[in-house]
N, C-alpha and C. Protein backbone atom coordinates (compact mmCIF):
# COMPACT_ATOMS: atom_id res chain seq x y z
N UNK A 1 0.85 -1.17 0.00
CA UNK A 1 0.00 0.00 0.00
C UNK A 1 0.89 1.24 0.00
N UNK A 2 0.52 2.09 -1.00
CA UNK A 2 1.27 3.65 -0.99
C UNK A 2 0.76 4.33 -0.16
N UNK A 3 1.46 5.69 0.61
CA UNK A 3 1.29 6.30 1.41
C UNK A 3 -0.15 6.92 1.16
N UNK A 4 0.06 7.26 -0.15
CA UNK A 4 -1.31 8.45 -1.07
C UNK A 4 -2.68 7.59 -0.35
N UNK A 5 -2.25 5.84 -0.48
CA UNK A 5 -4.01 5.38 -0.36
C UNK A 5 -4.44 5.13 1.25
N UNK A 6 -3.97 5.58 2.21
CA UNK A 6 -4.55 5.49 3.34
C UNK A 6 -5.59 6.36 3.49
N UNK A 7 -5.86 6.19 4.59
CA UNK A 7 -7.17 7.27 4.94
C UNK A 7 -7.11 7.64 5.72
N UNK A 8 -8.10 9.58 5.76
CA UNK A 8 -7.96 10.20 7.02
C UNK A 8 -9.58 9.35 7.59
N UNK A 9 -9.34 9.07 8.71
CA UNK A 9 -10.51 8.78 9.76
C UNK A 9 -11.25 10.02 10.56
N UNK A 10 -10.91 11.26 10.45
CA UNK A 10 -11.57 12.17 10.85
C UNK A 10 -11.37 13.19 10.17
N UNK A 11 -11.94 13.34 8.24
CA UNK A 11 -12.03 13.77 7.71
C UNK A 11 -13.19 14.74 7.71
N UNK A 12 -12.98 16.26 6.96
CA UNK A 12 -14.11 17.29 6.72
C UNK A 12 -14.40 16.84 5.77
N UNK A 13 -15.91 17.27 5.57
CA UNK A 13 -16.74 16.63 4.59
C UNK A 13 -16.68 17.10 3.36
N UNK A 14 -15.58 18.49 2.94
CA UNK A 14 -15.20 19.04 1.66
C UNK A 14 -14.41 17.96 1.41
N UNK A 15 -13.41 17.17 1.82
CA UNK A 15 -12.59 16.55 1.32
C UNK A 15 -12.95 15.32 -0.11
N UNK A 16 -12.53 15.70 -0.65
CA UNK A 16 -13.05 14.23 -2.16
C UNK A 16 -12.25 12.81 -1.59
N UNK A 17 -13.54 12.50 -1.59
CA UNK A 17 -13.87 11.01 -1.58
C UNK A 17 -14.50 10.64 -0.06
N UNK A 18 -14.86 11.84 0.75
CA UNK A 18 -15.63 11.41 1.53
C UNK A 18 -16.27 10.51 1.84
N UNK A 19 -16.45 9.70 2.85
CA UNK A 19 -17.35 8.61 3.10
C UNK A 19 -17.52 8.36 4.69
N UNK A 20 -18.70 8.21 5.28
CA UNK A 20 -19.44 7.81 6.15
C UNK A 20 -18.66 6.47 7.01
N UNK A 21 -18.31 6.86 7.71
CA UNK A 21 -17.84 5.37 8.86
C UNK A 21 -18.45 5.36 9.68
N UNK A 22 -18.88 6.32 10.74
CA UNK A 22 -19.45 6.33 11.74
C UNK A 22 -20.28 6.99 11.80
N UNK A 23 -21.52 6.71 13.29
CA UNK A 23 -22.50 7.98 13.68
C UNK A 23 -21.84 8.55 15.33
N UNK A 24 -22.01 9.53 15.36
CA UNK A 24 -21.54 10.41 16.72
C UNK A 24 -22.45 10.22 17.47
N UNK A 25 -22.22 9.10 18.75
CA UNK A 25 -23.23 9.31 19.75
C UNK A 25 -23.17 9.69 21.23
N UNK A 26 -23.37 9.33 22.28
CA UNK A 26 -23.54 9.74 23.27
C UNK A 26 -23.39 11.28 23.66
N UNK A 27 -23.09 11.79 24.84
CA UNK A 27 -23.50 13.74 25.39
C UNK A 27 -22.53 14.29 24.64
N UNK A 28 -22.90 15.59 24.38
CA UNK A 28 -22.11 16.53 23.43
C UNK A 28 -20.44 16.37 24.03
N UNK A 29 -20.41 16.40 25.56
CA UNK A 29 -19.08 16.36 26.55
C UNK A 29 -18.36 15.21 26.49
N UNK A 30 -18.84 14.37 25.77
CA UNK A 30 -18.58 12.67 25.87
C UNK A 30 -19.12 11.94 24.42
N UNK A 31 -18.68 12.89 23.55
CA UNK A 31 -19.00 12.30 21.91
C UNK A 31 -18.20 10.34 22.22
N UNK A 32 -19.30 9.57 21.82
CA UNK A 32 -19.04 8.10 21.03
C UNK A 32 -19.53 7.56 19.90
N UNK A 33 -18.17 7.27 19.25
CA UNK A 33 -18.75 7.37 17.22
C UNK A 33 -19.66 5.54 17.83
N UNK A 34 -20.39 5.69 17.38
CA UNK A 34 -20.58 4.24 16.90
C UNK A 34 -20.37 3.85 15.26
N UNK A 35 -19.93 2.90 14.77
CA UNK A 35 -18.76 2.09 13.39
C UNK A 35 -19.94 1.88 12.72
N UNK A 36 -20.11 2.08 11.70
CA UNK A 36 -20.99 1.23 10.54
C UNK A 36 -19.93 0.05 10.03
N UNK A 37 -20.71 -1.07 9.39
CA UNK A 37 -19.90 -1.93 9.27
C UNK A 37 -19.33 -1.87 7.75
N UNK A 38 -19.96 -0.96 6.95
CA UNK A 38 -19.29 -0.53 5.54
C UNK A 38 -19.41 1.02 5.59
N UNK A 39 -18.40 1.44 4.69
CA UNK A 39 -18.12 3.03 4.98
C UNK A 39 -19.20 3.45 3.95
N UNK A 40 -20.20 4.84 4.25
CA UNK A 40 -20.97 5.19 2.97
C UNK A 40 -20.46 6.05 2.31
N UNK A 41 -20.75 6.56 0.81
CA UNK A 41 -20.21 7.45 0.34
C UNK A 41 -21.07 8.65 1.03
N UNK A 42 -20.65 9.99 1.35
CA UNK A 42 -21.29 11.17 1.46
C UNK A 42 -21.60 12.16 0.49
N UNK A 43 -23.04 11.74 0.62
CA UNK A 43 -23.95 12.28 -0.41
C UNK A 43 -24.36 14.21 -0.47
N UNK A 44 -24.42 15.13 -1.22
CA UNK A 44 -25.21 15.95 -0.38
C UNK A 44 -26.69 16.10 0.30
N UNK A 45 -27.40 14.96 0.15
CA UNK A 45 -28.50 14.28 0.38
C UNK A 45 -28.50 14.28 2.04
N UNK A 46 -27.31 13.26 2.32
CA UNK A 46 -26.61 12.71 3.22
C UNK A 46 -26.71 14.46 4.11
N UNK A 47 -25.69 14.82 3.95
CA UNK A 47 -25.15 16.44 4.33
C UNK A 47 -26.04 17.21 5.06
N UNK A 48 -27.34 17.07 4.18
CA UNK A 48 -28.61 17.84 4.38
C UNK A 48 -29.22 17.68 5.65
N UNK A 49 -29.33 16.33 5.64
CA UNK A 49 -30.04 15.37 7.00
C UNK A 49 -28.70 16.13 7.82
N UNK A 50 -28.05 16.75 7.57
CA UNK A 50 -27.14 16.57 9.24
C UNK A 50 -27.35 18.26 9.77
N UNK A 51 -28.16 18.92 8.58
CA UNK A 51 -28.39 20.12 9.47
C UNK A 51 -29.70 20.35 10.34
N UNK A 52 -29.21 20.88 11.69
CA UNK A 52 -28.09 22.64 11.12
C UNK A 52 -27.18 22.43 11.68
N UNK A 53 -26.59 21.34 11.98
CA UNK A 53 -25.04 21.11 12.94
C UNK A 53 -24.18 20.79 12.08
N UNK A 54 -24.34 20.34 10.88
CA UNK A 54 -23.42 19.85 9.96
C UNK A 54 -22.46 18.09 10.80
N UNK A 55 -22.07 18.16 9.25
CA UNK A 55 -21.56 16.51 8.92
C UNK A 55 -20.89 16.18 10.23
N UNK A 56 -19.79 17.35 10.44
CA UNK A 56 -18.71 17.17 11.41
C UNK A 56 -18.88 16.85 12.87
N UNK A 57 -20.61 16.88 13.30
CA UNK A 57 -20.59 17.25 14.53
C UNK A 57 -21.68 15.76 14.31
N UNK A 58 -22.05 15.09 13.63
CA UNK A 58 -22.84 14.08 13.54
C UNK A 58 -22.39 12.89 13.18
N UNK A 59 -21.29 12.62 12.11
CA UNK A 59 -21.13 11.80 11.22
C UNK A 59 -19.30 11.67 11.77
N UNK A 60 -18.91 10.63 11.30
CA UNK A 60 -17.20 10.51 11.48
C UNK A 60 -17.15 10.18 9.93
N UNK A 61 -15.96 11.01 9.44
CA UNK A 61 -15.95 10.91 7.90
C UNK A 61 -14.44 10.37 7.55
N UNK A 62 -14.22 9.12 6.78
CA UNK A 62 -12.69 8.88 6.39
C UNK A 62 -12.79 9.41 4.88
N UNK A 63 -11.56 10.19 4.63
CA UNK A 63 -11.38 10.36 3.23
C UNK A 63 -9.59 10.20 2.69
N UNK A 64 -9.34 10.33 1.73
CA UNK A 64 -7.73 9.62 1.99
C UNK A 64 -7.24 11.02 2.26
N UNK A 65 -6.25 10.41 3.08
CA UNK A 65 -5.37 11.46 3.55
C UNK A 65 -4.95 12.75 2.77
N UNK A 66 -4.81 13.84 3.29
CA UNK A 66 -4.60 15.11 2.58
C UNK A 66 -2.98 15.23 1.94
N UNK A 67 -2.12 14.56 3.42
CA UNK A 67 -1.04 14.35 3.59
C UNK A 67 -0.16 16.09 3.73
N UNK A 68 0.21 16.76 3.12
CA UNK A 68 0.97 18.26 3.34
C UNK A 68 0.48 18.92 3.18
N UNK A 69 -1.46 19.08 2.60
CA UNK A 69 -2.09 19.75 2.40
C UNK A 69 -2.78 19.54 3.69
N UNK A 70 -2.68 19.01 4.67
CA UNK A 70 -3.32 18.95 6.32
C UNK A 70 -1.79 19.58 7.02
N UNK A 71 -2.99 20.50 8.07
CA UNK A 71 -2.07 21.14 9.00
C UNK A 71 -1.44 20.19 10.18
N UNK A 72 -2.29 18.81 9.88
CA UNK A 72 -1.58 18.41 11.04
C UNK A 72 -0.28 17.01 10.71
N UNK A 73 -0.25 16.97 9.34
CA UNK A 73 0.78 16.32 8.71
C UNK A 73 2.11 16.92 8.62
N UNK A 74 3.10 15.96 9.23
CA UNK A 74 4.54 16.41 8.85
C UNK A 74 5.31 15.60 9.01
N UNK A 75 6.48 16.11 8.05
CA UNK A 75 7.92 14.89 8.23
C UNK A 75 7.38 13.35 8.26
N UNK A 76 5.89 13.60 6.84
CA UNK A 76 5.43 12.03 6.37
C UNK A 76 4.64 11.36 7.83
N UNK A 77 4.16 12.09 8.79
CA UNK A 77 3.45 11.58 9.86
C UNK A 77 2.26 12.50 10.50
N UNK A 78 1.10 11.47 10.90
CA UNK A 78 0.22 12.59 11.15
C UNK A 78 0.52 12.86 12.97
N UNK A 79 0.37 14.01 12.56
CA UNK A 79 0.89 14.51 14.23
C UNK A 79 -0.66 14.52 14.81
N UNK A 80 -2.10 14.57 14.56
CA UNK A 80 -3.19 14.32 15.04
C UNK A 80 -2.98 12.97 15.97
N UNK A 81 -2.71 11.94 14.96
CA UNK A 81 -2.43 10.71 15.53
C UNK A 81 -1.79 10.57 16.56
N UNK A 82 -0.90 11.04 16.46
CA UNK A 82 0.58 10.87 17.59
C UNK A 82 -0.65 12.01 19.16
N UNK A 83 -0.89 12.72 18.67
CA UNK A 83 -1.61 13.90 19.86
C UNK A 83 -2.47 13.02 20.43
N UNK A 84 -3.48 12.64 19.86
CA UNK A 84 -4.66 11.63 20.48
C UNK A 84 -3.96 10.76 21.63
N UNK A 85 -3.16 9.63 20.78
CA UNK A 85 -2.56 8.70 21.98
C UNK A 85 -2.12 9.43 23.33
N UNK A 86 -1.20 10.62 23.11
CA UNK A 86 0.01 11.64 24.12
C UNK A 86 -1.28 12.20 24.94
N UNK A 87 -2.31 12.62 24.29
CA UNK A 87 -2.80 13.18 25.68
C UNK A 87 -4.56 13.13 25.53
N UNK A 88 -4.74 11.95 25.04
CA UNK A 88 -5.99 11.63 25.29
C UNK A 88 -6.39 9.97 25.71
N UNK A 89 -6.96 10.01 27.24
CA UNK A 89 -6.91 8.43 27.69
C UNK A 89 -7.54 7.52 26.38
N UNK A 90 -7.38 6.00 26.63
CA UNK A 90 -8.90 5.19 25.95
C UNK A 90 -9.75 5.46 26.77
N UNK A 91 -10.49 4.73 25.55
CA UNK A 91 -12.17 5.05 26.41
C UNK A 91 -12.91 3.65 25.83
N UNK A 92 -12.18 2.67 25.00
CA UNK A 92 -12.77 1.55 25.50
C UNK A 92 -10.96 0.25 25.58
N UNK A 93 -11.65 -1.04 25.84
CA UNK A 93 -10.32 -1.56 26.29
C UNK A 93 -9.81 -2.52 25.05
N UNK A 94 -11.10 -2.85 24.17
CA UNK A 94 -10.62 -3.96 22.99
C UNK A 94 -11.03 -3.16 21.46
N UNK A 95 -10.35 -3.37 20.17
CA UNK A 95 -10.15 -2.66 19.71
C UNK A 95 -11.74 -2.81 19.10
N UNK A 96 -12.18 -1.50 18.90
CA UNK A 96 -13.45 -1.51 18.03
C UNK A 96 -13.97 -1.64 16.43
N UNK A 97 -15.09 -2.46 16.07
CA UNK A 97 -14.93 -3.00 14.92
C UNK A 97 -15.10 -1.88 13.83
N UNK A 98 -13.73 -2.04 12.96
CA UNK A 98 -13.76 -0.66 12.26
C UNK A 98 -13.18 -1.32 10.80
N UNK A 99 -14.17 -0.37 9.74
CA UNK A 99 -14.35 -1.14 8.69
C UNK A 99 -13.02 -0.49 7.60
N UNK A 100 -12.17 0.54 8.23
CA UNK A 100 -11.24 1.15 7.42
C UNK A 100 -9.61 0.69 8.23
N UNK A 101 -9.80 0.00 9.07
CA UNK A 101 -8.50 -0.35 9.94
C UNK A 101 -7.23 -0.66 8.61
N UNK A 102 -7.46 -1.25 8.13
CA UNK A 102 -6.62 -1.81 7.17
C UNK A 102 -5.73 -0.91 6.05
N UNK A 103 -6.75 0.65 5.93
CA UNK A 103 -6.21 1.40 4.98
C UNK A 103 -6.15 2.60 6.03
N UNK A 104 -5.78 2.87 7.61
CA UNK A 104 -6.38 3.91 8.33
C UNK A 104 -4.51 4.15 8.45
N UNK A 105 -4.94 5.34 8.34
CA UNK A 105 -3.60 6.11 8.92
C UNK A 105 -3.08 6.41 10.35
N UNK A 106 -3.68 6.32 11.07
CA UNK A 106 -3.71 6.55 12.57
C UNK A 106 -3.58 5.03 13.27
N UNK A 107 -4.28 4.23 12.30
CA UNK A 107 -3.54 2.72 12.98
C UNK A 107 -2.86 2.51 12.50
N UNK A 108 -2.14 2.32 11.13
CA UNK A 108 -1.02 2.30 10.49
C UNK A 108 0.51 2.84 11.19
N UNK A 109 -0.36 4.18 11.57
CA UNK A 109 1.40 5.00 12.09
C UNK A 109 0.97 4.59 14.11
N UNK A 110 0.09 4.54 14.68
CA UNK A 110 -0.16 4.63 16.17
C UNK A 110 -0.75 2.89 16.21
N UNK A 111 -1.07 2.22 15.92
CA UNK A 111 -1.65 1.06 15.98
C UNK A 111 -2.79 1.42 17.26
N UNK A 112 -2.88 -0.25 17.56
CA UNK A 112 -4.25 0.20 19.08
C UNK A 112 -3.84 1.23 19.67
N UNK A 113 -3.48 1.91 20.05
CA UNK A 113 -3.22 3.15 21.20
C UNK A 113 -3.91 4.14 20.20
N UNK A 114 -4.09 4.18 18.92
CA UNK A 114 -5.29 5.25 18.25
C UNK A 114 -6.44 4.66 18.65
N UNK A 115 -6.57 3.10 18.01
CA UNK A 115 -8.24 2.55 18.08
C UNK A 115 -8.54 2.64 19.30
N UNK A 116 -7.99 2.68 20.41
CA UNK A 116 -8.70 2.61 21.87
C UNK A 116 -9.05 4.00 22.11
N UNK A 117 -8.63 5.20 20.98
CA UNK A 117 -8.92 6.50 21.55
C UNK A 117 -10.13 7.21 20.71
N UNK A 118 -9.88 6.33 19.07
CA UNK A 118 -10.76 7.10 18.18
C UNK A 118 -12.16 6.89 18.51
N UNK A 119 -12.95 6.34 19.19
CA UNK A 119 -14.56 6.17 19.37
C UNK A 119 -14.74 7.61 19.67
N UNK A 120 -13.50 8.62 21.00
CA UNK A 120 -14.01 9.63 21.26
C UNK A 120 -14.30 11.03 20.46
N UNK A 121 -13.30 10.55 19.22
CA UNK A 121 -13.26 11.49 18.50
C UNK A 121 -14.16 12.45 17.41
N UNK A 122 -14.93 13.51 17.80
CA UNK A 122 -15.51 14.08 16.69
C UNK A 122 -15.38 15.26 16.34
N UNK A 123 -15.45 15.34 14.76
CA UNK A 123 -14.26 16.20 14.04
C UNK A 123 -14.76 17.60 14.13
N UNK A 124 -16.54 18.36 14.82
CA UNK A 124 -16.70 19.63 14.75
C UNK A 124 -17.37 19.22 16.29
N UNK A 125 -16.59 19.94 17.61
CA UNK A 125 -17.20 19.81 18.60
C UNK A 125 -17.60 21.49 19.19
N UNK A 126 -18.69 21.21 19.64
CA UNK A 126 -19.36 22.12 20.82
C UNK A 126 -18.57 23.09 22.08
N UNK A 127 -18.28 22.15 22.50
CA UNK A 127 -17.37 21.98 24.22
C UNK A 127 -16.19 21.14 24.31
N UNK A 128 -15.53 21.02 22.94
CA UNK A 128 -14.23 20.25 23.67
C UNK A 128 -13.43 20.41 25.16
N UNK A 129 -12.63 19.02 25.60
CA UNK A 129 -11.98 19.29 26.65
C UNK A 129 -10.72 20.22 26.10
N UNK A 130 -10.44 20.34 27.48
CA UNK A 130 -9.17 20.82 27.38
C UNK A 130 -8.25 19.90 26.70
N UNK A 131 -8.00 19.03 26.72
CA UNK A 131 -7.31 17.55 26.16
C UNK A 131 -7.92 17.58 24.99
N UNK A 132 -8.96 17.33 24.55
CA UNK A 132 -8.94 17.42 23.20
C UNK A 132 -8.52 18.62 22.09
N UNK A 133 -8.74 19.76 22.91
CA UNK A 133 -7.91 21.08 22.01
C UNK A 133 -6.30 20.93 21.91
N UNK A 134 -6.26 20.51 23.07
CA UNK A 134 -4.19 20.00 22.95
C UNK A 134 -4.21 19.05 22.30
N UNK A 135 -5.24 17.97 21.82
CA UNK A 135 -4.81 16.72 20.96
C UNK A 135 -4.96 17.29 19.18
N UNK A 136 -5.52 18.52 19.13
CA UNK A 136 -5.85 18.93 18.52
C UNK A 136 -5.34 19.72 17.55
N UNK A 137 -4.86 20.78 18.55
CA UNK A 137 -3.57 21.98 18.20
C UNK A 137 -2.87 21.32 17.15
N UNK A 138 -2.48 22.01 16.11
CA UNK A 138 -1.16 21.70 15.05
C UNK A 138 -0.18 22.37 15.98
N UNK A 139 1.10 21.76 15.53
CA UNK A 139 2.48 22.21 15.99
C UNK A 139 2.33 23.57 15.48
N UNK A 140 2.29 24.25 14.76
CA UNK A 140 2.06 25.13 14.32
C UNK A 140 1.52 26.34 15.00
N UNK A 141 0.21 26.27 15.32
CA UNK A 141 -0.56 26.89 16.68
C UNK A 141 -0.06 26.86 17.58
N UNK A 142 0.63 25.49 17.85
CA UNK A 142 0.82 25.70 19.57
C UNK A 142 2.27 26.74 19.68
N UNK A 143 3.12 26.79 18.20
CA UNK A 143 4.07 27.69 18.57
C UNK A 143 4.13 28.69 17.92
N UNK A 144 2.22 29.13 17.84
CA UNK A 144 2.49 30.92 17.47
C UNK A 144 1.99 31.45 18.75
């Protein structure tokens, strides 16, 4: 597999080739994706149903990686990935059934120590923690 064909797992829904992995459930303070067991394509059909909160705050979207065109890619690694594990606990203990593991970038470069973190992850939040804005931050931000 080439670098180009992995996938981002917490993709914006502009990105081409969007597709549907998950639904965002539990309290706004305590987002849990639950996995579809095939990824959908994202429709603007799709899109519609998710207002007025939009895709990001409902849906978990993989699309292939941006790679240097993402702020949080560098030196060929996603630094999102690496942040999640560094300063965000798991939140479950066995890995969850996920239908992009195989082409995912965040298990690829972090293995389980992503999957035990990504259920919490959703890509337009309300009230993030404090921990999630630091898992968050690009290197970039954090040193302007």
């Amino acid at each position: 597999m080439t670098d180009k064909e992995f996938l981002c797992p917490s993709a914006d829904a502009s990105w081409p080739g969007a597709r549907v992995v998950g639904v965002v459930l539990g309290e706004p303070n305590e987002p849990r994706v639950s996995y579809l067991a095939h990824p959908v394509p994202l429709s603007p059909e799709l899109v519609a149903q998710t207002e007025p909160v939009g895709p990001g705050r409902v849906l978990r979207l993989a699309a292939p990686c941006a790679q240097g065109g993402c702020g949080h890619f560098q030196s060929g690694r996603c630094r999102l990935a690496r942040n999640l594990v560094e300063f965000l606990p798991s939140v479950v203990s066995d890995l969850p059934v996920c239908a992009i593991r195989s082409t995912c970038r965040w298990w690829r470069q972090e293995g389980r120590d992503a999957c035990l973190r990504c259920p919490q992850v959703q890509t337009d939040q309300d009230h993030p923690t404090e921990m999630t804005v630091r898992a968050a931050t690009t290197d970039l931000e954090r040193n302007s």
